[in-house]
C-alpha atoms as a PDB file:
ATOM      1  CA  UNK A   1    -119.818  44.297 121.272  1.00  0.00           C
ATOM      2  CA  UNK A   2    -122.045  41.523 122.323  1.00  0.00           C
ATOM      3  CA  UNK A   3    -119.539  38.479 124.235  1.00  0.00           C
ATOM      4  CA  UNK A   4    -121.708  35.501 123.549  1.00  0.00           C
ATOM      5  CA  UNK A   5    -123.333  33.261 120.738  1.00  0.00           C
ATOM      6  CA  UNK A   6    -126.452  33.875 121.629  1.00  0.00           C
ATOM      7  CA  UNK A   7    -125.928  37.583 122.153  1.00  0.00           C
ATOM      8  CA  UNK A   8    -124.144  37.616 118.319  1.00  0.00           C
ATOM      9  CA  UNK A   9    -127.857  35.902 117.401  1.00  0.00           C
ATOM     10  CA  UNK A  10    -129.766  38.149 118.821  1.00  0.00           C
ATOM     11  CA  UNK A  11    -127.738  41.314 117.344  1.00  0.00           C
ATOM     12  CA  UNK A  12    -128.463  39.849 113.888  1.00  0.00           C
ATOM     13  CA  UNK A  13    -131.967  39.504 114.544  1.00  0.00           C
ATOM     14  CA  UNK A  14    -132.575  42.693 116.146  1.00  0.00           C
ATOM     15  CA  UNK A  15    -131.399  44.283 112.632  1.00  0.00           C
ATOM     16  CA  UNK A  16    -133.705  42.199 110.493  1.00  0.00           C
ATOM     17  CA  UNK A  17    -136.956  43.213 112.982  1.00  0.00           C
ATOM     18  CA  UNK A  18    -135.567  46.526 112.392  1.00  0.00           C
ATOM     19  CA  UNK A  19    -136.010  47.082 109.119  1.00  0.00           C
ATOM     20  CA  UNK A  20    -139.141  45.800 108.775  1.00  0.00           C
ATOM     21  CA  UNK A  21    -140.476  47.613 111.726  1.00  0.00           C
ATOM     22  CA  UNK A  22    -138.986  50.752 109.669  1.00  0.00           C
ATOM     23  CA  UNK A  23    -140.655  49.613 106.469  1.00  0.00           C
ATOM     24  CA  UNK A  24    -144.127  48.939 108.290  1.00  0.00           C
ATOM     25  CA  UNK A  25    -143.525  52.194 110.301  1.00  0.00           C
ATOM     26  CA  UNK A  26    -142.900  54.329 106.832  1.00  0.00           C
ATOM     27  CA  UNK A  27    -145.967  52.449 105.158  1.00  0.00           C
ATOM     28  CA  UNK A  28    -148.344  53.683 108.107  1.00  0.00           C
ATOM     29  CA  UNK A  29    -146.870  56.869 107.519  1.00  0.00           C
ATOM     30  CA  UNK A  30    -147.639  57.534 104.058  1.00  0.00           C
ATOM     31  CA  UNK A  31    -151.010  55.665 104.151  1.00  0.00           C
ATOM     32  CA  UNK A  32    -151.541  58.772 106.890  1.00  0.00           C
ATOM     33  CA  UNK A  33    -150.093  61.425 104.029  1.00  0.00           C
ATOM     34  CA  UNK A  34    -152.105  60.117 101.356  1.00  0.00           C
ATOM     35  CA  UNK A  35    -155.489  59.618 103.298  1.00  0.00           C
ATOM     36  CA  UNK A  36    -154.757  64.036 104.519  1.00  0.00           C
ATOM     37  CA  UNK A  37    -154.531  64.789 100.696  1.00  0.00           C
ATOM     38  CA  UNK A  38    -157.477  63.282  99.676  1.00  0.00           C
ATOM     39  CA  UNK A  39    -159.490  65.046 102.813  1.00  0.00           C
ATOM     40  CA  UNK A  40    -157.774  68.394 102.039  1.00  0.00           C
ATOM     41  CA  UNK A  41    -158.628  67.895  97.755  1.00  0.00           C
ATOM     42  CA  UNK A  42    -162.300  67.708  98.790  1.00  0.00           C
ATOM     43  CA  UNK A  43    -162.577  64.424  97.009  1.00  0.00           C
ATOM     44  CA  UNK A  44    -164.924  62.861  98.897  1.00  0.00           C
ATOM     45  CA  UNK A  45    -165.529  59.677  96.290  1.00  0.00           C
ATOM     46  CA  UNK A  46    -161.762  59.005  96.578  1.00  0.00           C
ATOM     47  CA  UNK A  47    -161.223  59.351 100.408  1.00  0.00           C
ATOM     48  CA  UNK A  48    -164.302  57.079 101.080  1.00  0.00           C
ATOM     49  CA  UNK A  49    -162.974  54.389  98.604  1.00  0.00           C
ATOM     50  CA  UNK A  50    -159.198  54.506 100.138  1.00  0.00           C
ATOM     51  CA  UNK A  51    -160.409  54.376 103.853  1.00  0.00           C
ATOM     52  CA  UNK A  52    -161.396  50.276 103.832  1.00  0.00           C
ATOM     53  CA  UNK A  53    -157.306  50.090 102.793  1.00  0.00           C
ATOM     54  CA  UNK A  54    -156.319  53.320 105.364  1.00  0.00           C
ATOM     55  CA  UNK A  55    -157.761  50.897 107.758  1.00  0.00           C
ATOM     56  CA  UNK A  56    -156.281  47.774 106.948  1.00  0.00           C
ATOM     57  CA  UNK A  57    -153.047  49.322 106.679  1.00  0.00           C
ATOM     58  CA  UNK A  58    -153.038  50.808 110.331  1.00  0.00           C
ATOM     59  CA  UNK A  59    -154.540  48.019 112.175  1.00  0.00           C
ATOM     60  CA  UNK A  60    -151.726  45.370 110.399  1.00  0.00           C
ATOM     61  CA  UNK A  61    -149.186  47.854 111.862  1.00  0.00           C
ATOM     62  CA  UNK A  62    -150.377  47.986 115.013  1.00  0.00           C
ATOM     63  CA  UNK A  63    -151.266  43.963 114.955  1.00  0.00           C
ATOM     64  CA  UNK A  64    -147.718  44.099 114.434  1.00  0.00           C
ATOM     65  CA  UNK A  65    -146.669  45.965 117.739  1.00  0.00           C
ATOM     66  CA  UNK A  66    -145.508  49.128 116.054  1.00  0.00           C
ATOM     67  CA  UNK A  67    -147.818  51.753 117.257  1.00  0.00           C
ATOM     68  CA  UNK A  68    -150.261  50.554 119.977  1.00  0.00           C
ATOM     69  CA  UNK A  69    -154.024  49.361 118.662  1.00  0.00           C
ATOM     70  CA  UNK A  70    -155.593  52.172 120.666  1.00  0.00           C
ATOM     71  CA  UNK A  71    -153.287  55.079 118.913  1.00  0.00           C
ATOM     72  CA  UNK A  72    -154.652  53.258 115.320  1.00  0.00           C
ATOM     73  CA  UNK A  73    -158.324  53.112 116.124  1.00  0.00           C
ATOM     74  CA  UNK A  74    -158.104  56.549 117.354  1.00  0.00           C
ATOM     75  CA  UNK A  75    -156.313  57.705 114.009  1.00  0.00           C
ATOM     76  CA  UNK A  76    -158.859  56.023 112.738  1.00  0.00           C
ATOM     77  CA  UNK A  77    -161.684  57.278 114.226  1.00  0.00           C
ATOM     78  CA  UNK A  78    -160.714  61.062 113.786  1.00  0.00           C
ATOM     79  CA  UNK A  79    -160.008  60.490 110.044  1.00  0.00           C
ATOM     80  CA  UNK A  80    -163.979  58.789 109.692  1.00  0.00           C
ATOM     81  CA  UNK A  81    -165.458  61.580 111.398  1.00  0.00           C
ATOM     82  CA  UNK A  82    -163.536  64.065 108.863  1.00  0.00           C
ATOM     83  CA  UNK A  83    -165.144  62.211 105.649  1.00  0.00           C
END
């Protein structure tokens, strides 16, 4: 149990930046889920028109400090080559 005011704060505010890192974490993820689906369905027209977003998506989350920039422009960058 945290002793001090400021550690009481800070418990408070680690459990707000947790949920949204959650949140941003889970949006990442299914932007990753749905991008897969679109490769595997062969729809070509689809997956090129959802990539601009795929990419906006992953570099806000990594902006963000969630995953590091390098792991999203490598995700990225595999998923491109694959359309």
């Amino acid at each position: 149990m945290p002793n001090t005011k400021s550690a009481i704060r800070r418990v408070r505010r680690v459990k707000k930046q947790t949920q949204i890192n959650r949140i941003r974490k889970s949006k990442y993820k299914n932007a990753v889920k749905k991008m897969d689906l679109l490769i595997k369905s062969k729809d070509k027209a689809k997956a090129k028109k959802f990539f601009s977003k795929f990419q906006s998506i992953l570099m806000q989350v990594a902006k963000s400090g969630v995953m590091s920039r390098k792991t999203a422009a490598r995700k990225i960058s595999r998923i491109s080559k694959k359309i």
